[in-house]
Structures are given as C-alpha cells and as structure tokens.
Protein backbone atom coordinates (compact mmCIF):
# COMPACT_ATOMS: atom_id res chain seq x y z
CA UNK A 1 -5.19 -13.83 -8.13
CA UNK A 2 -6.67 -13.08 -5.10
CA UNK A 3 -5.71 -10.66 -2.69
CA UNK A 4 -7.15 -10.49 1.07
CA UNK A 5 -6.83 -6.49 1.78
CA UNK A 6 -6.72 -6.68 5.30
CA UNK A 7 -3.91 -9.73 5.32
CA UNK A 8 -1.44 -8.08 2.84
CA UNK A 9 0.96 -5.10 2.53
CA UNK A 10 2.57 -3.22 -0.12
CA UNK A 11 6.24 -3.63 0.36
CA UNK A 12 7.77 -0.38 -2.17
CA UNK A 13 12.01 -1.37 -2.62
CA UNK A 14 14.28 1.17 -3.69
CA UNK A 15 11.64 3.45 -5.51
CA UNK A 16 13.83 5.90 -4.97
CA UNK A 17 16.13 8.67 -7.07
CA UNK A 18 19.34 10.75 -5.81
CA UNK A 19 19.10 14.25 -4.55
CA UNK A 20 22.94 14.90 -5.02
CA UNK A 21 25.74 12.80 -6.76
CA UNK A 22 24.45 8.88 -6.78
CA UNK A 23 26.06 6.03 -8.88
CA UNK A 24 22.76 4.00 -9.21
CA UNK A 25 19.57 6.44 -8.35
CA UNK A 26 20.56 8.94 -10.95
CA UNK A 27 16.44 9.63 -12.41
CA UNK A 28 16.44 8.09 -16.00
CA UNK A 29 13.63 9.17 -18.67
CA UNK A 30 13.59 5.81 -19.40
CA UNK A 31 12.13 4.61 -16.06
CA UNK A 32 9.19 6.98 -16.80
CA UNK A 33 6.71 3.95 -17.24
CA UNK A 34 7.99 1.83 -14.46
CA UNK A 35 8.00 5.13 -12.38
CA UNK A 36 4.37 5.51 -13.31
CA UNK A 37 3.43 1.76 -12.27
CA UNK A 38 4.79 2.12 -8.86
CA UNK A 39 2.77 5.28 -8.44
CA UNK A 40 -0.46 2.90 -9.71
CA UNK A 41 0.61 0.55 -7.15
CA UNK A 42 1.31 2.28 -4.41
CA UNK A 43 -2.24 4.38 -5.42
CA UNK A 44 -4.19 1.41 -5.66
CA UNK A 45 -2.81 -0.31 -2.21
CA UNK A 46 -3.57 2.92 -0.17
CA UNK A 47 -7.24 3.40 -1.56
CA UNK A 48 -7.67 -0.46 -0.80
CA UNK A 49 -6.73 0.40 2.74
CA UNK A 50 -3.65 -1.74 1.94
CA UNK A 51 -0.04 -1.00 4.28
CA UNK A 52 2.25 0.91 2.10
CA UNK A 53 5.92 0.11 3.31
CA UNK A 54 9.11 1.64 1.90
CA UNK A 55 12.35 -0.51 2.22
CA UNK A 56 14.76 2.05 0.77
CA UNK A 57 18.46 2.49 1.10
CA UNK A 58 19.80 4.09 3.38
CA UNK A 59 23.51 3.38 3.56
CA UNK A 60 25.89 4.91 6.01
CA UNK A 61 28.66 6.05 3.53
CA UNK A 62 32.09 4.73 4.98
CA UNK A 63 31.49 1.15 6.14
CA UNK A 64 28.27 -0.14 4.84
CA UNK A 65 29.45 -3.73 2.88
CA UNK A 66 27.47 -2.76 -0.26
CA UNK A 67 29.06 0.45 -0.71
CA UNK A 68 32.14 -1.46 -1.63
CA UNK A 69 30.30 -3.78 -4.45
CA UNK A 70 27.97 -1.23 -5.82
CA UNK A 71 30.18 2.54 -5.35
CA UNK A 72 28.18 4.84 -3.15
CA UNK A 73 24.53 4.62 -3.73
CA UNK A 74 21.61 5.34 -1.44
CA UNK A 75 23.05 7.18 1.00
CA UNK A 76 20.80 8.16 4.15
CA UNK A 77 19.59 11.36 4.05
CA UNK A 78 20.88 11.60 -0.35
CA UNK A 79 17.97 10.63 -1.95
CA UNK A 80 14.23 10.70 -1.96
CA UNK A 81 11.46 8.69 -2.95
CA UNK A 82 10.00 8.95 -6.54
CA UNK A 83 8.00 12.48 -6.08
CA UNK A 84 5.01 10.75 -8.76
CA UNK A 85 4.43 7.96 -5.63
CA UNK A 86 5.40 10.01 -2.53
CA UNK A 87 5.08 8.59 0.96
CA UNK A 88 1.26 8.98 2.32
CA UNK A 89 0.77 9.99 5.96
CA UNK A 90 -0.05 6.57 6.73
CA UNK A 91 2.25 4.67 4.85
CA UNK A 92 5.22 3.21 6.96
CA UNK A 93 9.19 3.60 5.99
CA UNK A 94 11.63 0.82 7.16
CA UNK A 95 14.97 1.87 6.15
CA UNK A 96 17.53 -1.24 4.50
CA UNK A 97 21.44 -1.02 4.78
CA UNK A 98 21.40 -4.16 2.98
CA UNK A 99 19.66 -5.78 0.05
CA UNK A 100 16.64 -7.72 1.52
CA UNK A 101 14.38 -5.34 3.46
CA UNK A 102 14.02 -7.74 6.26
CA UNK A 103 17.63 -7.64 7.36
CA UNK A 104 18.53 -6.49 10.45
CA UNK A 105 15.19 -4.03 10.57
CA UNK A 106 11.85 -4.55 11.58
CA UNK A 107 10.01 -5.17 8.83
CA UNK A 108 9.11 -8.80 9.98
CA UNK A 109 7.74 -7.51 13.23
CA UNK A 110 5.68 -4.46 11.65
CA UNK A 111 4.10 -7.48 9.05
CA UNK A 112 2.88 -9.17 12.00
CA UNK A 113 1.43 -6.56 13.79
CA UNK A 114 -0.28 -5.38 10.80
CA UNK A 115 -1.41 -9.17 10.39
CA UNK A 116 -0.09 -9.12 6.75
CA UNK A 117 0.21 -12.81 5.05
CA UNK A 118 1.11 -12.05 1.45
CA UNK A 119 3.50 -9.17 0.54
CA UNK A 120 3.10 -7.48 -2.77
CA UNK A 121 6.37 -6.50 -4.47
CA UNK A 122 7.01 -3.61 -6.58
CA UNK A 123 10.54 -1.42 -6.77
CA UNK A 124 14.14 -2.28 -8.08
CA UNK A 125 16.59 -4.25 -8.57
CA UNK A 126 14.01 -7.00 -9.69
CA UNK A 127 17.13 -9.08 -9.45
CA UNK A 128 18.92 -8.06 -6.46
CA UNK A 129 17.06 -5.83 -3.94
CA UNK A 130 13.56 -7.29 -4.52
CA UNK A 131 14.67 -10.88 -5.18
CA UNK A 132 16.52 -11.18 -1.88
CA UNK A 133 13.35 -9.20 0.05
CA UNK A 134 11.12 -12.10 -1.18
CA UNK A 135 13.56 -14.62 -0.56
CA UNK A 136 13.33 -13.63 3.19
CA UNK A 137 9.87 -12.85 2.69
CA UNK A 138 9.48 -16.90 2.14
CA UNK A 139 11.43 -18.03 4.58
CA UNK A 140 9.78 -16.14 6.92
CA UNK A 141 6.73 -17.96 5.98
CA UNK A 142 4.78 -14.93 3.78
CA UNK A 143 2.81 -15.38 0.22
CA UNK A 144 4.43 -13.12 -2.15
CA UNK A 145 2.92 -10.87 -5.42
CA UNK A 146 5.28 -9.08 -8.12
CA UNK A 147 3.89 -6.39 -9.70
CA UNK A 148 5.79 -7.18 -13.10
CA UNK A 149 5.56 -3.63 -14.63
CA UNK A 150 6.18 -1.69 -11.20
CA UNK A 151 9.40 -3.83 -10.99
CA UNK A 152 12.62 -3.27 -12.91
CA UNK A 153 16.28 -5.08 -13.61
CA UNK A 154 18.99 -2.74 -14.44
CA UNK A 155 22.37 -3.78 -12.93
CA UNK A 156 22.71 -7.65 -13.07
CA UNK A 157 20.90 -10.60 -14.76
CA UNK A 158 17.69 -9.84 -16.79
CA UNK A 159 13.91 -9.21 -15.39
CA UNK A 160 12.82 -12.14 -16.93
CA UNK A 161 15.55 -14.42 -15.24
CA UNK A 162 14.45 -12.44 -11.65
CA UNK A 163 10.63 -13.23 -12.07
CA UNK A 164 11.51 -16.83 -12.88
CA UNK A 165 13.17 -17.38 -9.98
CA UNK A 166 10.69 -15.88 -7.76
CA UNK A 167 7.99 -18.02 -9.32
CA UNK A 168 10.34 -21.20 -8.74
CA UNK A 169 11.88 -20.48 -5.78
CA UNK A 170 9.49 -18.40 -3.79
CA UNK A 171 5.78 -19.82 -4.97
CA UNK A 172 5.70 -15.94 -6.47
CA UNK A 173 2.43 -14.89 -7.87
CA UNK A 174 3.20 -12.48 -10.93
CA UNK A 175 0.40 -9.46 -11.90
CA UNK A 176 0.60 -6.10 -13.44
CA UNK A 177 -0.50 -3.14 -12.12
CA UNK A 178 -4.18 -3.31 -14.14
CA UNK A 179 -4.60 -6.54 -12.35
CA UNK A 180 -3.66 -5.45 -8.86
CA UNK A 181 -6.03 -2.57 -9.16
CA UNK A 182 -8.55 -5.15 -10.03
CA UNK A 183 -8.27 -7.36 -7.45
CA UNK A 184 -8.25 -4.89 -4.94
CA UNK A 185 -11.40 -2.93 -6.59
C-alpha cells in the first residue's frame, strides 16, 4: 500500500461516545481494542503530518431524518470524541447530520484545499456511516483506505459484508493499523 502523506487525509467517523443519555454512543468495554486502533490511527496520521478530520454526528434533536430510524443518537453538543484519540490543535472537525460525511458540509471543499487524493477511513458504523462516506468519497473522484481494526459494525449487516463492498464497489484498499503506521514511517 502506498500512501502519499502530503495527498491524503485521515477522515475519523463517529469515533465518538455520549456524554448524557444516547441510544447508540453509550461507551462499551468491548470497543476497548477498536477504541485503541483509532487512537493508533489518528496518532500515526498526525506525526506523518497527515489531516486529521472528524465527521461526527451532530444531530439537531427534533427534525433531523435519522433521528427517526436510529432513536436519538449524536446529538450536537451530547457527546464527545473518544478521550484515548482526542482532537489535536490542528486536526479539523466537519460536523455530519447525515450518514456520509460529505453531505451537505464541506468536507469536499476542505479535501481540495488540503490537496488530499486518497482518504483513509477509520470510525463506525463500518456498514452505514463509513460505507456511505466512501461511497461519496468515490464519486467524488478520491482513492480510499480502511483501516480494518480502527473500523467497527455494530447495528446492521456484518464488518466483513461492509469491507467487501468497499473493496467492490469503491476500489477500497484495506490495512490495519500496524500497516498504516508503516507506510507512513
């Protein structure tokens, strides 16, 4: 795998856990290890000199369409981002009302100012939220990496069925964390 440093970005997706009542970012023990490999990510992107962007949730409770599918979730302003990854001082936030980060925001736009040509994936829903980032991410004409241990599936569909399809679909490359850090060593 290669990875040009100063042509890609680290694109973080609902890394995130509830600070009050939350259907879906209630912090699990069992996410310790994919907590941890988001953390490796997001650690090995910034001391690459690799973009760090969040695309997190950040519903407005009341009228937001996934709200209705999904019970109230990700609520602007109700949760936080993983405290082991943090958001750096340089690292960039571009909040999502809707599954695919590039959706009505301007995540597209801060890409191409940064000159980034692959995006590297790492967050959850491997099948929902991340799928439909990359999705966009393809259509919008950018190379795409999945960190497969720094990406999880727990509300539909299996992680094995999401990577498939975003090998298939999307020309995905798939890594884990150990080979991010070494291609960007």
């Amino acid at each position: 795998m290669e990875i040009r440093k100063s042509a890609a970005a680290l694109l973080v997706i609902d890394a995130i856990e509830a600070v009050g009542a939350d259907s879906l970012y209630d912090p699990d023990a069992a996410t310790a290890a994919y907590r941890s490999a988001v953390a490796r990510a997001a650690g090995a992107c910034r001391a690459a000199g690799v973009p760090v962007i969040f695309c997190n949730d950040a519903h407005v409770r009341g009228y937001d369409r996934e709200l209705e599918l999904w019970g109230e979730h990700g609520v602007a302003g109700e949760t936080r981002v993983f405290p082991e990854v943090g958001v750096g001082e340089r690292d960039i936030v571009v909040p999502k009302r809707r599954y695919s980060g590039f959706f009505q925001t301007d995540l597209d736009l801060t890409l191409r100012e940064l000159g980034v040509s692959k995006v590297i994936a790492v967050g959850a829903d491997t099948n929902i939220c991340v799928l439909h980032t990359l999705a966009d991410a393809y259509f919008l004409g950018y190379d795409s990496v999945v960190v497969t241990d720094a990406t999880m599936t727990f509300l539909c569909g299996t992680q094995e069925g999401a990577l498939e399809h975003c090998v298939k679909c999307y020309g995905s490359e798939l890594c884990t964390v150990a080979e991010l850090e070494a291609a960007l060593a």
